[in-house]
N, C-alpha and C. Protein backbone atom coordinates (compact mmCIF):
# COMPACT_ATOMS: atom_id res chain seq x y z
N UNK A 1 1.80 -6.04 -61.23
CA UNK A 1 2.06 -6.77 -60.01
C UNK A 1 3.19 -7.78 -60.22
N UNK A 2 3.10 -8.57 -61.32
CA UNK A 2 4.04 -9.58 -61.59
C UNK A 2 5.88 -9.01 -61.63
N UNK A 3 5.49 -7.74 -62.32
CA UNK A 3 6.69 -6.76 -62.77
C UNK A 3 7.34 -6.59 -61.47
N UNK A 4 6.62 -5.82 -60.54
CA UNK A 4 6.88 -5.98 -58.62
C UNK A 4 7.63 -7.11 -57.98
N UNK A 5 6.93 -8.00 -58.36
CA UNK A 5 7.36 -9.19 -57.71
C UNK A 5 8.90 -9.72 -58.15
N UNK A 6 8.59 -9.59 -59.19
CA UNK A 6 9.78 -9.61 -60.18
C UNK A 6 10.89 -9.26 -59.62
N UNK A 7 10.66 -7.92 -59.56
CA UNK A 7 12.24 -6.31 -59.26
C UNK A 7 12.32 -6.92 -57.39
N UNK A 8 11.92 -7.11 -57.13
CA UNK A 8 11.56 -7.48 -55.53
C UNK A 8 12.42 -8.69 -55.43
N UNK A 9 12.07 -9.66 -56.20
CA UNK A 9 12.79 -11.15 -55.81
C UNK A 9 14.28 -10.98 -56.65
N UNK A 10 14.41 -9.97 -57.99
CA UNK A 10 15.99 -9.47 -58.37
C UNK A 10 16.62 -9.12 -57.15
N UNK A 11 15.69 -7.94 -56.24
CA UNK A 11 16.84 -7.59 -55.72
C UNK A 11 17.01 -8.09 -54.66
N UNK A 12 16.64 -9.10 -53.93
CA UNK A 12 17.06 -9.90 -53.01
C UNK A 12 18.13 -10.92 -53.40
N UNK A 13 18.12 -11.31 -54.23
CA UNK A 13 18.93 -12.87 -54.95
C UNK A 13 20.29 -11.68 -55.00
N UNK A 14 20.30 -10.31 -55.22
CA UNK A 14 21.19 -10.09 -56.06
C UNK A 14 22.05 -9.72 -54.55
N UNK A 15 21.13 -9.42 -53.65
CA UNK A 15 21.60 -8.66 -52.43
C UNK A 15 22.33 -9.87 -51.67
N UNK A 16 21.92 -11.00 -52.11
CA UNK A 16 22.53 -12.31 -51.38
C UNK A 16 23.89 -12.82 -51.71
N UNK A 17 23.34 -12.79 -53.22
CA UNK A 17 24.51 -13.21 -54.29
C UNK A 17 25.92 -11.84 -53.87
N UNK A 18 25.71 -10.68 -53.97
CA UNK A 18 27.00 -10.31 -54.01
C UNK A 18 27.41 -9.66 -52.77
N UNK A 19 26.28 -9.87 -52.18
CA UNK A 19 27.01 -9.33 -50.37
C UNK A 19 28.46 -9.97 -50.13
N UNK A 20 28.87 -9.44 -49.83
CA UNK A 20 30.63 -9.57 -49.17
C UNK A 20 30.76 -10.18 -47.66
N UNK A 21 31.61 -11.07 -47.40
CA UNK A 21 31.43 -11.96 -45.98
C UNK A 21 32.43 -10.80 -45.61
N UNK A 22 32.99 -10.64 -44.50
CA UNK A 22 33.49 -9.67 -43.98
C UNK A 22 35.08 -10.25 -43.87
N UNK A 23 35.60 -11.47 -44.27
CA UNK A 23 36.57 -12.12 -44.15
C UNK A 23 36.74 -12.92 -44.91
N UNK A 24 37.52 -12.88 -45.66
CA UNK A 24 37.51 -13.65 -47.43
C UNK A 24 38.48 -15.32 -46.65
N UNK A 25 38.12 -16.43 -47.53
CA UNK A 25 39.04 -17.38 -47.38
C UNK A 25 40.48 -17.59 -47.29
N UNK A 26 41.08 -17.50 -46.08
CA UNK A 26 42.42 -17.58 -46.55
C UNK A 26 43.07 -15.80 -45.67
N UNK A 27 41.96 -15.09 -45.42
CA UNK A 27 42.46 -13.90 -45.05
C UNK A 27 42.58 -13.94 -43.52
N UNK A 28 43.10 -13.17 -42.62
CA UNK A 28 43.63 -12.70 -41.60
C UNK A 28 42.87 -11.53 -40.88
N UNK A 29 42.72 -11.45 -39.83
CA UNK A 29 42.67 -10.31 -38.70
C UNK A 29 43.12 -10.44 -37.43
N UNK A 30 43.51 -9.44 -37.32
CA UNK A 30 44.26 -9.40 -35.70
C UNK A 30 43.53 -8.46 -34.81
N UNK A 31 43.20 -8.77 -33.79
CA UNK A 31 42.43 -8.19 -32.97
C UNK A 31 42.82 -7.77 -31.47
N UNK A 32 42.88 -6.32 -30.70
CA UNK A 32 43.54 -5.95 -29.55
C UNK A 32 42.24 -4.97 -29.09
N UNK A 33 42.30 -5.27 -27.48
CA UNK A 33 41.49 -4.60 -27.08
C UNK A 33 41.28 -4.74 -25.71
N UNK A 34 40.33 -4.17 -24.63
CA UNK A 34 40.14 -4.56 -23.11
C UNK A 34 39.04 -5.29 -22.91
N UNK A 35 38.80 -5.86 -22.03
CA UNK A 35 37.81 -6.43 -21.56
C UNK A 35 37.05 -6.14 -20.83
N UNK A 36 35.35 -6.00 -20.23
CA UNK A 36 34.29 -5.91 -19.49
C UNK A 36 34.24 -6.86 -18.56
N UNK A 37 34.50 -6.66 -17.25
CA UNK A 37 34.85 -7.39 -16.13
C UNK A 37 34.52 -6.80 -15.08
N UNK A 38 33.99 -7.78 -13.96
CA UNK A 38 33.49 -6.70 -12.67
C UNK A 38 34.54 -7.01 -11.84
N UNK A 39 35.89 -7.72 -12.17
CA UNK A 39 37.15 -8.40 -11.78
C UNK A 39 38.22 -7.60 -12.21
N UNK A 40 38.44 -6.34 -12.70
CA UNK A 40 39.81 -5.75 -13.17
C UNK A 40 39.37 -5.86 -14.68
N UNK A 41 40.60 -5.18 -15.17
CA UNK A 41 40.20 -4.86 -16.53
C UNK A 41 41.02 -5.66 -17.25
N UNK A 42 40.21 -6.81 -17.72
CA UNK A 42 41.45 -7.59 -18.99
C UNK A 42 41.98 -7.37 -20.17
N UNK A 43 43.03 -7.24 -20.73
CA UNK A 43 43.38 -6.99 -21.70
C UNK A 43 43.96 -8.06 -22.99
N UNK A 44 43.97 -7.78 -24.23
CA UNK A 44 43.78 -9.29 -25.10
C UNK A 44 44.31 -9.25 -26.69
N UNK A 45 44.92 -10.19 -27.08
CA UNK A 45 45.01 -10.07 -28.82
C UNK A 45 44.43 -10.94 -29.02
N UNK A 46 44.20 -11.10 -30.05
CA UNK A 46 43.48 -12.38 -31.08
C UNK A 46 44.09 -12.36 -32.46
N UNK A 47 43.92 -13.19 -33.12
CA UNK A 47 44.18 -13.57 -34.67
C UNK A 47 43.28 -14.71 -34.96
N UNK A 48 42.17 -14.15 -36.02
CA UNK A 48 41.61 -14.65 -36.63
C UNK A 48 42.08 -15.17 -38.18
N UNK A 49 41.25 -16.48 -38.46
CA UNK A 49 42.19 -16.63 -39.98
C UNK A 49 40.70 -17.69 -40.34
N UNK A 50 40.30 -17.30 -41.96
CA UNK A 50 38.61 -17.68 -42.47
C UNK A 50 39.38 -18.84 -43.23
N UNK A 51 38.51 -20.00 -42.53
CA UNK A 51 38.68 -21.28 -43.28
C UNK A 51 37.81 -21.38 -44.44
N UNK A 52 36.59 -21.44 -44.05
CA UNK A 52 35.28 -21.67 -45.17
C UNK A 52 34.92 -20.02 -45.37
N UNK A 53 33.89 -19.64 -46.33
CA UNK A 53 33.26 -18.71 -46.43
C UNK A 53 32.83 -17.72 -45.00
N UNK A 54 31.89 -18.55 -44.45
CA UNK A 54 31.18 -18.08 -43.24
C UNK A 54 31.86 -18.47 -41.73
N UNK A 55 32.90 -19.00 -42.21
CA UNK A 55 33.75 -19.60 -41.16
C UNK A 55 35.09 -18.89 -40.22
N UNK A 56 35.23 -18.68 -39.70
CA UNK A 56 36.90 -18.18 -38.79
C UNK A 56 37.36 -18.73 -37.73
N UNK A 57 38.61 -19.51 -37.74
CA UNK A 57 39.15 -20.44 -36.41
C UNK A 57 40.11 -19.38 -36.14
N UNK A 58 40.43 -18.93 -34.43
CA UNK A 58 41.21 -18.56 -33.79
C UNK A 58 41.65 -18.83 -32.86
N UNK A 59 43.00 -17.71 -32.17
CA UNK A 59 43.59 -17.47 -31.27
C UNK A 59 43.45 -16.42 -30.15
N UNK A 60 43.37 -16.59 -28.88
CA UNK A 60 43.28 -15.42 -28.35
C UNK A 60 44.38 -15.59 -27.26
N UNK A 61 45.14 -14.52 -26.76
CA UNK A 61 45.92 -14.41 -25.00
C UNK A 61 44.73 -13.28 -24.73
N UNK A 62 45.23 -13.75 -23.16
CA UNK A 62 44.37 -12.28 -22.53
C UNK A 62 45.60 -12.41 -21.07
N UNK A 63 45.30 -11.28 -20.70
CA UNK A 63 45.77 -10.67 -18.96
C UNK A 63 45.01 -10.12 -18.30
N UNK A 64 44.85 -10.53 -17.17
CA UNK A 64 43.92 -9.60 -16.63
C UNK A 64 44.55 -9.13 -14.82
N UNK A 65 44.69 -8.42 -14.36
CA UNK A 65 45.01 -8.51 -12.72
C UNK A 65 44.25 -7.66 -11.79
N UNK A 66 43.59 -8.01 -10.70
CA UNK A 66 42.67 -7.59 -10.34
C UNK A 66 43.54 -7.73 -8.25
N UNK A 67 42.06 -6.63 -7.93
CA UNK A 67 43.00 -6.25 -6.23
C UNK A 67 41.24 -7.06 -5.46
N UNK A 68 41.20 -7.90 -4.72
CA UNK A 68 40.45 -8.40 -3.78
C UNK A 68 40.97 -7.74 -2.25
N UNK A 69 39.33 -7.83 -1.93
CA UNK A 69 39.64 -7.75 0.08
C UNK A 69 38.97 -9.24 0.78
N UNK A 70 40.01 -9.80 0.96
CA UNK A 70 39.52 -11.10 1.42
C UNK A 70 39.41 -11.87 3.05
N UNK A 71 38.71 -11.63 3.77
CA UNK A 71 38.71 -11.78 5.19
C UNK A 71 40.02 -10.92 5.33
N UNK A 72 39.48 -9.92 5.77
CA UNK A 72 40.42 -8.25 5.79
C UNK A 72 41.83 -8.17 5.41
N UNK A 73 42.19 -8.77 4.61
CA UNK A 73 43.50 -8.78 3.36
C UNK A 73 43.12 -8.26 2.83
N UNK A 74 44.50 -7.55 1.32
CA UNK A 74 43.99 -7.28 0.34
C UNK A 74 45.35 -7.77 -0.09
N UNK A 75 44.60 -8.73 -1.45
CA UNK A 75 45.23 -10.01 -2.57
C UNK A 75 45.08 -9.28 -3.73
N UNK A 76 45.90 -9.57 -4.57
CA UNK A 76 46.38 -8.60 -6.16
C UNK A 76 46.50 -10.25 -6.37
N UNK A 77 45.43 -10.63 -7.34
CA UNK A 77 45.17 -11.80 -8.25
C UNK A 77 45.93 -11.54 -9.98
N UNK A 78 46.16 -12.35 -10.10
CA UNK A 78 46.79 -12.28 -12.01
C UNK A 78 45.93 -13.52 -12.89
N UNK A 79 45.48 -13.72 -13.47
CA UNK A 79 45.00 -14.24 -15.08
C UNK A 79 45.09 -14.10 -16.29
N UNK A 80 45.90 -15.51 -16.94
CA UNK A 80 46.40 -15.57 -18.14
C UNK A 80 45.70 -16.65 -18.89
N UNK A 81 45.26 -15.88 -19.79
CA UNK A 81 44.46 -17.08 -20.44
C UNK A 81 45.11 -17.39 -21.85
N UNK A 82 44.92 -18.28 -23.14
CA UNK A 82 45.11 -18.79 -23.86
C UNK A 82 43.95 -19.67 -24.08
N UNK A 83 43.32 -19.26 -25.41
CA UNK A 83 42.16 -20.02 -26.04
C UNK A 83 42.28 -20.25 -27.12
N UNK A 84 41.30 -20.98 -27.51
CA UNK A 84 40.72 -20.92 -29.10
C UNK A 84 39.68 -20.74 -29.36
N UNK A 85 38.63 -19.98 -30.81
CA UNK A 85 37.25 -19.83 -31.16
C UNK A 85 37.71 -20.09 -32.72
N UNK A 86 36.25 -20.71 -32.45
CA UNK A 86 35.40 -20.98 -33.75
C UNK A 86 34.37 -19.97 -34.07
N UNK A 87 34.21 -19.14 -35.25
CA UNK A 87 32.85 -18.46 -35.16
C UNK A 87 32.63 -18.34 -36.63
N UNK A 88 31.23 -18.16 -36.73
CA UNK A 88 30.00 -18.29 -37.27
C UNK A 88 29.99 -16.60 -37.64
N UNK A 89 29.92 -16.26 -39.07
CA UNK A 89 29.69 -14.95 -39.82
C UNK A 89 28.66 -14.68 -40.54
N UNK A 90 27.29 -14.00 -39.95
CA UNK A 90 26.24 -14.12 -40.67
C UNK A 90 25.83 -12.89 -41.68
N UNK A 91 26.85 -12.52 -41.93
CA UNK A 91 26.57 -11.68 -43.29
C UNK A 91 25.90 -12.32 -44.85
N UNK A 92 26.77 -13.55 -44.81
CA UNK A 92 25.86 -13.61 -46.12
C UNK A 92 24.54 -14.27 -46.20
N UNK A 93 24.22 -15.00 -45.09
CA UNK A 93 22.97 -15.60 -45.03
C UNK A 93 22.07 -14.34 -44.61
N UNK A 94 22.40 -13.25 -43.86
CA UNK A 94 21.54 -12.40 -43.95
C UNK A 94 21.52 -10.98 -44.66
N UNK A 95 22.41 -11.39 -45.56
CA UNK A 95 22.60 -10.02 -46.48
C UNK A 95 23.20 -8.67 -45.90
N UNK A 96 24.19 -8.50 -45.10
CA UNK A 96 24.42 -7.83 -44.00
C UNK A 96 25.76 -6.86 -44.85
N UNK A 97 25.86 -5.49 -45.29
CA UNK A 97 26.38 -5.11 -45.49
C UNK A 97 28.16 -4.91 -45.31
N UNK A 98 29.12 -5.25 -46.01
CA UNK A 98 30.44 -5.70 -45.70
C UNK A 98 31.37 -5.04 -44.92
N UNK A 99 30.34 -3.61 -43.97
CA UNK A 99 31.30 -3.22 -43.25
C UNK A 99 30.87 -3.43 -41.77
N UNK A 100 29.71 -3.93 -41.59
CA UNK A 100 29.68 -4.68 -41.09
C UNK A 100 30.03 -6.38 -40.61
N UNK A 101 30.47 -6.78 -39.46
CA UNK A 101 30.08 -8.34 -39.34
C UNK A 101 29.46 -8.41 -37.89
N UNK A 102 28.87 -9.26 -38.07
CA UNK A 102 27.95 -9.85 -37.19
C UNK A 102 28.21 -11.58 -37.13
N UNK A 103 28.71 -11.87 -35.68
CA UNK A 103 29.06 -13.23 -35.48
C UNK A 103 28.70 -13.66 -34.00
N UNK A 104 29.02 -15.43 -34.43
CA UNK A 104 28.76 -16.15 -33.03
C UNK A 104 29.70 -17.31 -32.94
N UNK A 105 29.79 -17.61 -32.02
CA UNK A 105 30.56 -19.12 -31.97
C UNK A 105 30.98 -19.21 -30.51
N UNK A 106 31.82 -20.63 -30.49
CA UNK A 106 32.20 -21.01 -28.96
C UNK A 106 33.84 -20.97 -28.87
N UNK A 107 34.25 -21.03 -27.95
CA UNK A 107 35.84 -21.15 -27.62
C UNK A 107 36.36 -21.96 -26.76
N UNK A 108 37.62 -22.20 -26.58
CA UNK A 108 38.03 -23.43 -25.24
C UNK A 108 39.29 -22.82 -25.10
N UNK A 109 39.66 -23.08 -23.72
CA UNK A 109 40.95 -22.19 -23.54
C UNK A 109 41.49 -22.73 -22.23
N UNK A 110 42.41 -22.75 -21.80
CA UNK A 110 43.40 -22.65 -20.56
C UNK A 110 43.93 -21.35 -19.83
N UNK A 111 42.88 -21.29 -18.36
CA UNK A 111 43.55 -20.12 -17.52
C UNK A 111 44.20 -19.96 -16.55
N UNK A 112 45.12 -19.72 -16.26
CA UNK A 112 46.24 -19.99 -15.21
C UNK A 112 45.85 -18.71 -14.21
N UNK A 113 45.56 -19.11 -12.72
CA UNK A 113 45.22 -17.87 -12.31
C UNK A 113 46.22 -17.97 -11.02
N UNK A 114 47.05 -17.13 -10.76
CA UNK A 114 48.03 -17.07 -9.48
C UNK A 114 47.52 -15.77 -8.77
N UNK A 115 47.05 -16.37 -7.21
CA UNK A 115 46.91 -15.63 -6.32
C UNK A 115 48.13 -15.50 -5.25
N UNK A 116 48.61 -14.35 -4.23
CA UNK A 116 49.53 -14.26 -3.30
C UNK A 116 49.32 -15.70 -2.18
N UNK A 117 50.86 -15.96 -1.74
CA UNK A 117 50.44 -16.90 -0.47
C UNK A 117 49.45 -16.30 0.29
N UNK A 118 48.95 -17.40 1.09
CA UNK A 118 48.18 -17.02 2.44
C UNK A 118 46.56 -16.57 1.13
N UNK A 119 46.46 -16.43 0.51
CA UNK A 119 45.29 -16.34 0.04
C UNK A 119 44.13 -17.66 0.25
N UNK A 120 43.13 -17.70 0.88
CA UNK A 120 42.40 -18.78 1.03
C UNK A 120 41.37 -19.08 0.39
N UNK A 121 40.91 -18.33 -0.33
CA UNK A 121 39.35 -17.92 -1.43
C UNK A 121 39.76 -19.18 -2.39
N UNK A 122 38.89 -19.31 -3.15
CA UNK A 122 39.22 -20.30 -4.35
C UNK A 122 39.78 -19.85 -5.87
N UNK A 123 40.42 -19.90 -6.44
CA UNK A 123 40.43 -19.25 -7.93
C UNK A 123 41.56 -20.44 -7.95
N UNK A 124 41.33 -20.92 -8.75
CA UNK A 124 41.88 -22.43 -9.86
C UNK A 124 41.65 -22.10 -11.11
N UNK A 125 43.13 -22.50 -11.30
CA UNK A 125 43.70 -22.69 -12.93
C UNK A 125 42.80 -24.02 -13.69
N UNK A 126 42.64 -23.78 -14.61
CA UNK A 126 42.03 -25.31 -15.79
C UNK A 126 41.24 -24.65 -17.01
N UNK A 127 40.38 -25.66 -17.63
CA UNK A 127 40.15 -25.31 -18.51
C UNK A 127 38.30 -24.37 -18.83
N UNK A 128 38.52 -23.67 -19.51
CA UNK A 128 37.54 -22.89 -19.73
C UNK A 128 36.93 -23.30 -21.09
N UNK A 129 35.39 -23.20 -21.32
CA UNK A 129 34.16 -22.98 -22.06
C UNK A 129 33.28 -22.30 -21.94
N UNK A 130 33.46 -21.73 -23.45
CA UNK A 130 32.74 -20.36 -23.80
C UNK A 130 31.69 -20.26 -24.69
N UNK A 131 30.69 -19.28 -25.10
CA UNK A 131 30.57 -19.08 -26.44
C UNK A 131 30.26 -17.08 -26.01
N UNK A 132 30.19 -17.42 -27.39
CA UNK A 132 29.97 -15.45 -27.62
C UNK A 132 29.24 -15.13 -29.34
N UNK A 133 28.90 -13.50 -28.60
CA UNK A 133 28.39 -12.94 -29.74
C UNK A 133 29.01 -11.70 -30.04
N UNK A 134 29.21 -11.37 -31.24
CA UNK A 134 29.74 -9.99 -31.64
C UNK A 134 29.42 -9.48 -32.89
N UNK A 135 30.21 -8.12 -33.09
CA UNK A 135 30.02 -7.61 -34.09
C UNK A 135 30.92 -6.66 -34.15
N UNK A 136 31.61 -6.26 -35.31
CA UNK A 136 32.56 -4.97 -35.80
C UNK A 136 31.77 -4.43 -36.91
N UNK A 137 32.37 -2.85 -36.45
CA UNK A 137 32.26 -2.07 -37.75
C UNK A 137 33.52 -1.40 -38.37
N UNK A 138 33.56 -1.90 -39.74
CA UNK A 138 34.98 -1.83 -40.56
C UNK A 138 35.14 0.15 -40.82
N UNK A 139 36.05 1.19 -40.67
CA UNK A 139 36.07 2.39 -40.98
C UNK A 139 36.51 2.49 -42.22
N UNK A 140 37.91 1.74 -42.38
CA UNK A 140 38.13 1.32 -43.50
C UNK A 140 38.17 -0.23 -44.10
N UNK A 141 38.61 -0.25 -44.91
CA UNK A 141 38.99 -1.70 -45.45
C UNK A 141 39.81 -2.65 -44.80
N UNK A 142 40.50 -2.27 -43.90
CA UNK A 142 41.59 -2.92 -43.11
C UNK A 142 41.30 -2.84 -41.42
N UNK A 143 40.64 -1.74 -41.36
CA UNK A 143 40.55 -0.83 -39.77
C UNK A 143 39.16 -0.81 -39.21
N UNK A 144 38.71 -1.68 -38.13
CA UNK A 144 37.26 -1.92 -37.14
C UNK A 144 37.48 -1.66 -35.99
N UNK A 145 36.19 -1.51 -35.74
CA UNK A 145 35.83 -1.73 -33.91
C UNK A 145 35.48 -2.82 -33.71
N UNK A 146 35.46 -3.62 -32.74
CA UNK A 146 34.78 -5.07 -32.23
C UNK A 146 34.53 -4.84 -31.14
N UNK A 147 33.30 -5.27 -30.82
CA UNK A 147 32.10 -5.19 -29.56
C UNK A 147 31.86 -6.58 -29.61
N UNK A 148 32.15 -7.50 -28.16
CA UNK A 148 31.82 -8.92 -28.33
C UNK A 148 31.14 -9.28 -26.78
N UNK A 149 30.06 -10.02 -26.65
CA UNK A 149 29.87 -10.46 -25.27
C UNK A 149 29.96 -12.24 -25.42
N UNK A 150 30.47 -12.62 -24.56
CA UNK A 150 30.27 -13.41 -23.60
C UNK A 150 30.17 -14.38 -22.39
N UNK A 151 30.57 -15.93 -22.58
CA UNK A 151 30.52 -16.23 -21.35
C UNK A 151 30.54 -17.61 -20.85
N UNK A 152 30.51 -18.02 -19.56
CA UNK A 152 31.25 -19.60 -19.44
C UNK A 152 32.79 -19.99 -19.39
N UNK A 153 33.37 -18.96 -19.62
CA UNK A 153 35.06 -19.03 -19.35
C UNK A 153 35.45 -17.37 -18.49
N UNK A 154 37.10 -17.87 -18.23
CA UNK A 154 37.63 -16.80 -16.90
C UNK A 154 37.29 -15.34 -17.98
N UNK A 155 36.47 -15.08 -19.26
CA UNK A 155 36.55 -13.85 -20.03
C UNK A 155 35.03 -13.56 -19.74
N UNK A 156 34.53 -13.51 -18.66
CA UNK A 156 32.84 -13.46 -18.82
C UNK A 156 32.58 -12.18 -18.70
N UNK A 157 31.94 -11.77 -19.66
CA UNK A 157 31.42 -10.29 -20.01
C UNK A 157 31.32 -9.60 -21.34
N UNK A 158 32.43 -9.55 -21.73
CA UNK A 158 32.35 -8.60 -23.13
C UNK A 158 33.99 -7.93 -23.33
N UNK A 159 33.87 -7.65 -24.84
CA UNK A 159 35.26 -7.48 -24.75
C UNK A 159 35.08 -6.01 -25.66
N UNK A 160 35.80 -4.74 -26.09
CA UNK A 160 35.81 -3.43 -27.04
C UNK A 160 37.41 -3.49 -27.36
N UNK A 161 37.28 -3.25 -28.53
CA UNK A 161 38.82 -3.46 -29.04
C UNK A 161 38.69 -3.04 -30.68
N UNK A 162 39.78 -3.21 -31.43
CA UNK A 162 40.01 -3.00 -32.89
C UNK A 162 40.59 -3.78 -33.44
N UNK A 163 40.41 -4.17 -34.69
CA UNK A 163 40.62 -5.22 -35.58
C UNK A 163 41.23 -4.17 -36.68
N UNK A 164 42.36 -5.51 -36.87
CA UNK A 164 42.87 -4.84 -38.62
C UNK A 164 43.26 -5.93 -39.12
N UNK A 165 42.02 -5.89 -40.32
CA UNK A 165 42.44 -7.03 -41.53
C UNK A 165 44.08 -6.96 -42.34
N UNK A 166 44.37 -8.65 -42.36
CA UNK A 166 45.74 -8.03 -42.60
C UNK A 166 46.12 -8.56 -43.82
């Protein structure tokens, strides 16, 4: 029993100890992809860059342009955003295999939204707050998918795109 317990608590420490964060200190990813919107389909880069271990501060643009029918008009809206995120990488606290990542964090950003004259509906430019959750899976060493939701800024929904560590 002791022997069990033993090989059991090795291989957890060991599974902790050398799990791989999915983004080394100091490293890079760039990220492109569309967005989940019941507003038009947004489109987006990012660049991520890992401060601490479990840590990544970024960049994102997005575009998005969408067609409204508004008291029997029809308005072709545009949105440009510019943010930043912070997120949270829980691979090594949960032992999460390195081709995987699994993350969370919040963002703040500025969205400029221009509608046609004569448009009367509301959509105002200012500032946006977010947070989100995601996750990629790496194919190769350099090359992912990213699946992200979330919400509280002009990006509410979810985003599918690809990442390449650079």
């Amino acid at each position: 029993m002791k022997t069990l317990l033993f090989t059991l608590a090795l291989v957890c420490i060991t599974g902790f100890t050398f799990s791989q964060n999915p983004i080394r200190i100091g490293q890079s990813q760039f990220n492109i992809g569309l967005g989940l919107s019941d507003a038009g389909v947004p489109v987006y880069i990012g660049f991520d860059r890992a401060i601490l271990p479990d840590l990544t501060i970024g960049a994102e643009a997005s575009y998005r342009n969408y067609h409204e029918k508004w008291e029997s008009n029809n308005y072709d809206h545009n949105i440009v955003g510019l943010s930043a995120n912070l997120n949270y990488h829980f691979n090594s606290l949960f032992g999460i295999a390195p081709r995987w990542d699994v993350y969370a964090g919040a963002n703040a950003g500025f969205y400029i939204w221009t509608s046609p004259d004569g448009y009367s509906g509301t959509r105002n430019s200012g500032l946006g707050l977010g947070a989100q959750i995601g996750t990629r899976y790496y194919f190769t060493n350099r090359v992912g998918i990213n699946l992200e939701f979330g919400g509280g800024n002009a990006f509410t929904g979810g985003k599918l795109g690809l990442t390449f560590r650079l």
